[in-house]
Structure formats: structure tokens, C-alpha cells
Protein backbone atom coordinates (compact mmCIF):
# COMPACT_ATOMS: atom_id res chain seq x y z
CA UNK A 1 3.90 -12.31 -9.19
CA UNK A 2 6.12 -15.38 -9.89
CA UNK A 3 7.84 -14.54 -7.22
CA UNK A 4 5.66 -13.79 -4.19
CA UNK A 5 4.07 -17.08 -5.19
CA UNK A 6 7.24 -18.98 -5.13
CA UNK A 7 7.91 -17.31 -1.75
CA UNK A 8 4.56 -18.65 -0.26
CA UNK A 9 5.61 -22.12 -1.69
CA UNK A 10 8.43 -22.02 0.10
CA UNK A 11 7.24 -20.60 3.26
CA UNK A 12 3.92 -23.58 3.74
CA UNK A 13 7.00 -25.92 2.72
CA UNK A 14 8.95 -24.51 5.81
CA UNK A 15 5.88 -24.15 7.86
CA UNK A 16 5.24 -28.19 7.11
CA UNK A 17 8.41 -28.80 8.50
CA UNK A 18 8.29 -27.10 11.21
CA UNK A 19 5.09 -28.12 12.33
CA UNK A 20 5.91 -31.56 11.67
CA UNK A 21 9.28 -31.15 14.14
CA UNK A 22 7.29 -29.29 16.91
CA UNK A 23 5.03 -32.57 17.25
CA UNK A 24 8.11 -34.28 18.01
CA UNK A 25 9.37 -31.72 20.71
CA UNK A 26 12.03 -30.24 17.90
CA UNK A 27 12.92 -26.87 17.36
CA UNK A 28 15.72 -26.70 15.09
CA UNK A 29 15.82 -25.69 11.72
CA UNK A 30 14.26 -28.04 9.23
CA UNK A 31 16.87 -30.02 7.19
CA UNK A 32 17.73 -27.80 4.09
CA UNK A 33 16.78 -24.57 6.24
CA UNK A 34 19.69 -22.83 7.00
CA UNK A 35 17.36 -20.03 8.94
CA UNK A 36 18.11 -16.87 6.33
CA UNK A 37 14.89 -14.92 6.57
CA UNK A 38 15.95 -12.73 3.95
CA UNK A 39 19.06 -11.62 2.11
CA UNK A 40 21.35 -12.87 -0.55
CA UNK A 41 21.01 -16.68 0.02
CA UNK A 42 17.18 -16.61 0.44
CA UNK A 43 17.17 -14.84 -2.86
CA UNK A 44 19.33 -17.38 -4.29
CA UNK A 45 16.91 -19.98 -2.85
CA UNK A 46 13.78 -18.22 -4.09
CA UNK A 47 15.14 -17.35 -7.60
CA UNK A 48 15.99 -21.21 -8.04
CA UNK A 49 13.20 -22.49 -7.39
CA UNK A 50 10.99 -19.98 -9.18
CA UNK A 51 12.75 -21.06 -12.06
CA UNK A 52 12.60 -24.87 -11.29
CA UNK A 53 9.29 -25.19 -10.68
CA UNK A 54 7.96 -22.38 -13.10
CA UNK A 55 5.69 -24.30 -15.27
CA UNK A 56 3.97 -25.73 -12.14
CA UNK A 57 3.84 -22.65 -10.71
CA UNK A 58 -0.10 -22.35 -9.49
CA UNK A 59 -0.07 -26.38 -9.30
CA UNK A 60 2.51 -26.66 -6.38
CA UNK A 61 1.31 -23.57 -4.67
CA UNK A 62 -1.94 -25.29 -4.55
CA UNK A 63 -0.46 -28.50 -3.49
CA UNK A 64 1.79 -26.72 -0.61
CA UNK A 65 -0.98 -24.92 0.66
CA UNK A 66 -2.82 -28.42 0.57
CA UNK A 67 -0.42 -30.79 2.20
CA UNK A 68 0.05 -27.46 5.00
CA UNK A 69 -4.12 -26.89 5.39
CA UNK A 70 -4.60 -31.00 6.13
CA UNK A 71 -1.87 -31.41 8.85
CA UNK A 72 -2.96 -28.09 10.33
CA UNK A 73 -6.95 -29.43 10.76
CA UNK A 74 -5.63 -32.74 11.63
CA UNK A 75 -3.63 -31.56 15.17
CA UNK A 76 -5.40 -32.07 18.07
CA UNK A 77 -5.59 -29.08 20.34
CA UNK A 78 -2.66 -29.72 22.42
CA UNK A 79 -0.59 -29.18 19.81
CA UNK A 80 -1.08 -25.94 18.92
CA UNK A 81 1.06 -24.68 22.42
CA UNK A 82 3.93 -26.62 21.33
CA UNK A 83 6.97 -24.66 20.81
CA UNK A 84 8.26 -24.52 16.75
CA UNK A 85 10.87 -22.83 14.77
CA UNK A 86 10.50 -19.48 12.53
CA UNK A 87 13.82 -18.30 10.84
CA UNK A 88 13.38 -15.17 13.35
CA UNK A 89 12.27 -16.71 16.60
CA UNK A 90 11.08 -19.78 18.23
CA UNK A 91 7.08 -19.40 19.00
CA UNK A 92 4.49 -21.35 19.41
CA UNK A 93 2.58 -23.75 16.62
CA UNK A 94 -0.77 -21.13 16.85
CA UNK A 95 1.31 -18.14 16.27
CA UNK A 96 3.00 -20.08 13.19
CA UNK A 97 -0.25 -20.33 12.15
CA UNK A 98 -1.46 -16.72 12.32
CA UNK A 99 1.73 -15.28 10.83
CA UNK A 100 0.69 -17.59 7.70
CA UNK A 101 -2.28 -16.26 7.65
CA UNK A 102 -0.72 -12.64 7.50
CA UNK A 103 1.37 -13.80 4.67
CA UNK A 104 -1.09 -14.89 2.64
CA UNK A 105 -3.07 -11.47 3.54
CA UNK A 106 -0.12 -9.13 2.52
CA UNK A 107 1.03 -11.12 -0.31
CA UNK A 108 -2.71 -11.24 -1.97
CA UNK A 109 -2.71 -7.59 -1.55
CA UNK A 110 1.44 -7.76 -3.41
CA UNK A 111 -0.39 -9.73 -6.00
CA UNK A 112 -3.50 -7.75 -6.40
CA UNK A 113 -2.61 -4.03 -6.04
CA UNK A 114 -0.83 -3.80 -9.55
CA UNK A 115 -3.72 -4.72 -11.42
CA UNK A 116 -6.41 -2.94 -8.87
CA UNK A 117 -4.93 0.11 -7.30
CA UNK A 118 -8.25 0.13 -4.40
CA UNK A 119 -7.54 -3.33 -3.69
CA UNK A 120 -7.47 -3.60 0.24
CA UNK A 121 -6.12 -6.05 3.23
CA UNK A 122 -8.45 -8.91 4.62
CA UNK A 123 -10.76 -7.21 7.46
CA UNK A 124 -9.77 -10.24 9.26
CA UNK A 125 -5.95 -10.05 9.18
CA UNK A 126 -5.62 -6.43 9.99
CA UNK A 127 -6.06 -7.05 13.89
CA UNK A 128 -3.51 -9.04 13.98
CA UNK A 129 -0.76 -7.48 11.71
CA UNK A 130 -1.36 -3.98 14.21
CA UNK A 131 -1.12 -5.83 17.35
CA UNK A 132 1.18 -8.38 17.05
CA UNK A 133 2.64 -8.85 13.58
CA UNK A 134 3.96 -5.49 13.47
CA UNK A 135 6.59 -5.54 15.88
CA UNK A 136 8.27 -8.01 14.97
CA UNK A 137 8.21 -6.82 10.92
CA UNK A 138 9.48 -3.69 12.30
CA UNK A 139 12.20 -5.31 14.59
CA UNK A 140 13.40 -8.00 11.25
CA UNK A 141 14.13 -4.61 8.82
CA UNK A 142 15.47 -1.96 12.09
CA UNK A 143 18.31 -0.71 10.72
CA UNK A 144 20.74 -0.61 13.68
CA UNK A 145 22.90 2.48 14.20
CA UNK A 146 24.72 5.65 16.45
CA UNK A 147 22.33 6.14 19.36
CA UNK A 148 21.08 9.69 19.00
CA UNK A 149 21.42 12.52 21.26
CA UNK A 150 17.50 12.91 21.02
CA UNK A 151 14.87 9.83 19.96
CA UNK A 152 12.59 10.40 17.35
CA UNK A 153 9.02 9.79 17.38
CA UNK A 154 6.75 8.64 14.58
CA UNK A 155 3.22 8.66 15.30
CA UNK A 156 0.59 6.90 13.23
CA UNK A 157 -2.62 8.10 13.95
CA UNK A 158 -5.38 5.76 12.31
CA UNK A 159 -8.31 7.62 10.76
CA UNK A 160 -10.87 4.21 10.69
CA UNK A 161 -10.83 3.79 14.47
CA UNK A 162 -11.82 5.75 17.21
CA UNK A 163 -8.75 7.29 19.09
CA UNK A 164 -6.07 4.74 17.95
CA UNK A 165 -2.67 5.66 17.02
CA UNK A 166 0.75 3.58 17.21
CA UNK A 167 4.16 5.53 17.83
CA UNK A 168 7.61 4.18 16.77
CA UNK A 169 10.33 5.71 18.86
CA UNK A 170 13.45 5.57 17.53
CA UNK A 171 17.11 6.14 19.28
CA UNK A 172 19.44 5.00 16.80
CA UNK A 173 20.38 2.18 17.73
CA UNK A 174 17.13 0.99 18.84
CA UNK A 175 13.53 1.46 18.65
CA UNK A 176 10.26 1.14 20.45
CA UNK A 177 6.38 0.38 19.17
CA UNK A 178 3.97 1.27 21.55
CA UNK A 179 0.35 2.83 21.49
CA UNK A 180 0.73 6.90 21.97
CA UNK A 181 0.88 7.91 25.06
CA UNK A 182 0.48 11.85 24.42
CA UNK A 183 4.09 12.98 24.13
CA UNK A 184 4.75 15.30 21.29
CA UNK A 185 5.70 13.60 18.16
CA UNK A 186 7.94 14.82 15.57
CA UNK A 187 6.28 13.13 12.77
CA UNK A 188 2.83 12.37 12.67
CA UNK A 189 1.49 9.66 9.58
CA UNK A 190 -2.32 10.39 9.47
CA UNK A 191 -3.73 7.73 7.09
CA UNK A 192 -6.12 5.05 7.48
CA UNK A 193 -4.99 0.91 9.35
CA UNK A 194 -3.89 -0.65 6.06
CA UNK A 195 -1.96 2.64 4.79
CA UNK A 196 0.01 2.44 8.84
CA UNK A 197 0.57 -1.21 8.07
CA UNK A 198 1.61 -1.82 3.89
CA UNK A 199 3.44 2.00 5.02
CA UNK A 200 5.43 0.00 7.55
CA UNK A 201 6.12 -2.74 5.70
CA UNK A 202 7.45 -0.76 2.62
CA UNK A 203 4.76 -1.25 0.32
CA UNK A 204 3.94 2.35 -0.26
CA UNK A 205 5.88 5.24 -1.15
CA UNK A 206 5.54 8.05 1.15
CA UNK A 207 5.62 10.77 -1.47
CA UNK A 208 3.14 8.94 -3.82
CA UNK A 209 0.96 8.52 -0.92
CA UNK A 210 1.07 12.16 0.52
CA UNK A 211 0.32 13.44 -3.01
CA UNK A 212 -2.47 11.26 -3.71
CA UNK A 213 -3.96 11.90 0.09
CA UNK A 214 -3.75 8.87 1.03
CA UNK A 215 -1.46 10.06 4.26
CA UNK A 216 -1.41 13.20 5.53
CA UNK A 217 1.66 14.49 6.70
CA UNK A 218 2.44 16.63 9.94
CA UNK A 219 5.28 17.32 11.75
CA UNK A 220 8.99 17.61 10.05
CA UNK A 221 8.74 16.36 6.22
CA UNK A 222 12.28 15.86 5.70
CA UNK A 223 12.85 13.76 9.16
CA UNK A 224 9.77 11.93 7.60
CA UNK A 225 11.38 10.57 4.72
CA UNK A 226 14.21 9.03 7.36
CA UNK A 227 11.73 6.39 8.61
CA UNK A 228 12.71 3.96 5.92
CA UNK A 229 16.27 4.33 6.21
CA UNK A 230 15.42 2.93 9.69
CA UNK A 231 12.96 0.18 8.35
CA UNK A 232 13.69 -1.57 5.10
CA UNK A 233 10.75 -3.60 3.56
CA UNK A 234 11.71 -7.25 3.20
């Protein structure tokens, strides 16, 4: 828990910055930001200040969130087009903004599901994490290798909605997410929008999930288990 909240400390910190840059036409990194996402140097980074700050813990998550929340009601509406950095990409203020949003939707769930195993994603962030946020989760954890002779296709098929389902087509060295189009699949993930989503993002284990029904599995089980050797959860 320490550290998902020391994560989100970090991340309205960043986000501050950021923001604060894009209103003056900047989009470099924020000083101190060298732009690691993830690996050994943002775990460095996260593990130090965890321990720096870990009496204070709640207070200057609070405060973070805080000093983020009054510059964000503050812009005017101009401002939220502006161009601004991510570690990943260089978007746009608004879609800073709504990736937040999906932070603080999947790390509540991170912080929640160990003490309440039915404990569920906002209604209101799922939308987004499907449609948008997904992609690019997907496209930060591809793991990149030999183009195959043959793609593979993962299909999620979403049991909560009517006729929705998501296929990831993978060629080795590259992948695709798209809605299904009808081709055949060689994996199909039958579960419900938050199990395709925390599934994607490496929250839950396949077999834990398969045994407790929470996906049903069709299609090839062993080229199932493959899908997160192509995806690793950050």
C-alpha cells in the first residue's frame, strides 16, 4: 500500500509540473524528471521517497492531490488543448487529466482488492481505460520480439455489454488492439469489462481467475498463458 501511494505522490507531483510547463508553451521534462516510466531508476526513485516521506505518508498524498486538484479548477478552458509532457508521450493537458483519473481508479482498486476480494473499478473510469487508456498500457509493457510466421489473436469478449469484444493481435514484434471484426481467434478471454482491463494490466492471474470463473477460457490454453510474456504489468 505504501507504495502505490507513494507512486500517486509522485505522479500529481509530475502532473503539477507538467501542467504548470504546458501553460508556458513547454514540453520538456520537468526538472528532476528524467522521463523513466518504469524500471530500475523509477524504482529507485519510488523506494526513496517511500522511505523519506513515510511518516507523512497519507499527509502529503493529501497535500499532492491538493496543490494538483486547485491548479486543475483554476485553468481556464483554453488551457486544457495545450500540449504537455507524460514520460510516454506528449498529449494534451485534458488527456493528462483523464489518465489521472485512471490512476487513481486502478490504484484504489491495488489498494482495496487485498482486503475486499469483490471490490470493483469506478463505473466512471471504465469507459475510458477500454477505449483509450488501454492501448497505450498495452503498447508501454509489449514485449518486442521475432515476427511470427502466423499472428496470434486474443479476443476478449465482454459479458456486461451487449456485443462488445476487443482483440489483441499479436505478430511478434508487434501488436494491434482493435474491436473484433469476426476473424477466428485463437484465444478467446470471456470475462466481464474490469476482468478484460485489471487482466490486461496484470492484476489478475489467469489460472486463479479461470478456476474461480471469473474468465472463461476458449481457444488454445497453453498459447493463453503466452499473453503475458507479451504484456508485462507495470
Amino acid at each position: 500500500v505504501a507504495d502505490v501511494i507513494t507512486h500517486l505522490i509522485l505522479g500529481a507531483n509530475s502532473l503539477s509540473l507538467s501542467v504548470e510547463n504546458a501553460l508556458k508553451g513547454a514540453t520538456s521534462p520537468p526538472m528532476g524528471h528524467t522521463g523513466q516510466f518504469h524500471g530500475p531508476a523509477a524504482l529507485e526513485l519510488l523506494v526513496q521517497t517511500r522511505e523519506a516521506i513515510y511518516e507523512d505518508l497519507f499527509y502529503d498524498f493529501n497535500a499532492s492531490c491538493l496543490r494538483l486538484n486547485s491548479m486543475l479548477v483554476s485553468l481556464e478552458p483554453e488551457a486544457y488543448g495545450r500540449d504537455a509532457w507524460h514520460p510516454l508521450f506528449i498529449t494534451s493537458v485534458a488527456r493528462l487529466i483523464d489518465i489521472r483519473a485512471s490512476e487513481l481508479a486502478v490504484h484504489g482498486w491495488d489498494v482495496r482488492y487485498p482486503m475486499d476480494r469483490s471490490a470493483t473499478l469506478s463505473d466512471k473510469a471504465v469507459p475510458f481505460l477500454k477505449k483509450v487508456f488501454m492501448r497505450r498500457w498495452l503498447h508501454s509493457g509489449f514485449q518486442k520480439g521475432e515476427a511470427l510466421r502466423e499472428p496470434v489473436r486474443f479476443r476478449f469478449k465482454l459479458t456486461d455489454t451487449e456485443n462488445e469484444s476487443y482483440d489483441v493481435l499479436v505478430s511478434g514484434d508487434k501488436f494491434r488492439l482493435a474491436p473484433s471484426d469476426g476473424s477466428v481467434a485463437n484465444v478467446t478471454f470471456v470475462g466481464d469489462s474490469d476482468t478484460y482491463i485489471l487482466f490486461c494490466m496484470g492484476r489478475l492471474s489467469l489460472s486463479r481467475s479461470v478456476r474461480r470463473g471469473r474468465i472463461v477460457l476458449e481457444g488454445d490454453a497453453e498459447l493463453a498463458t503466452q499473453f503475458r510474456g507479451w504484456f508485462k504489468g507495470v
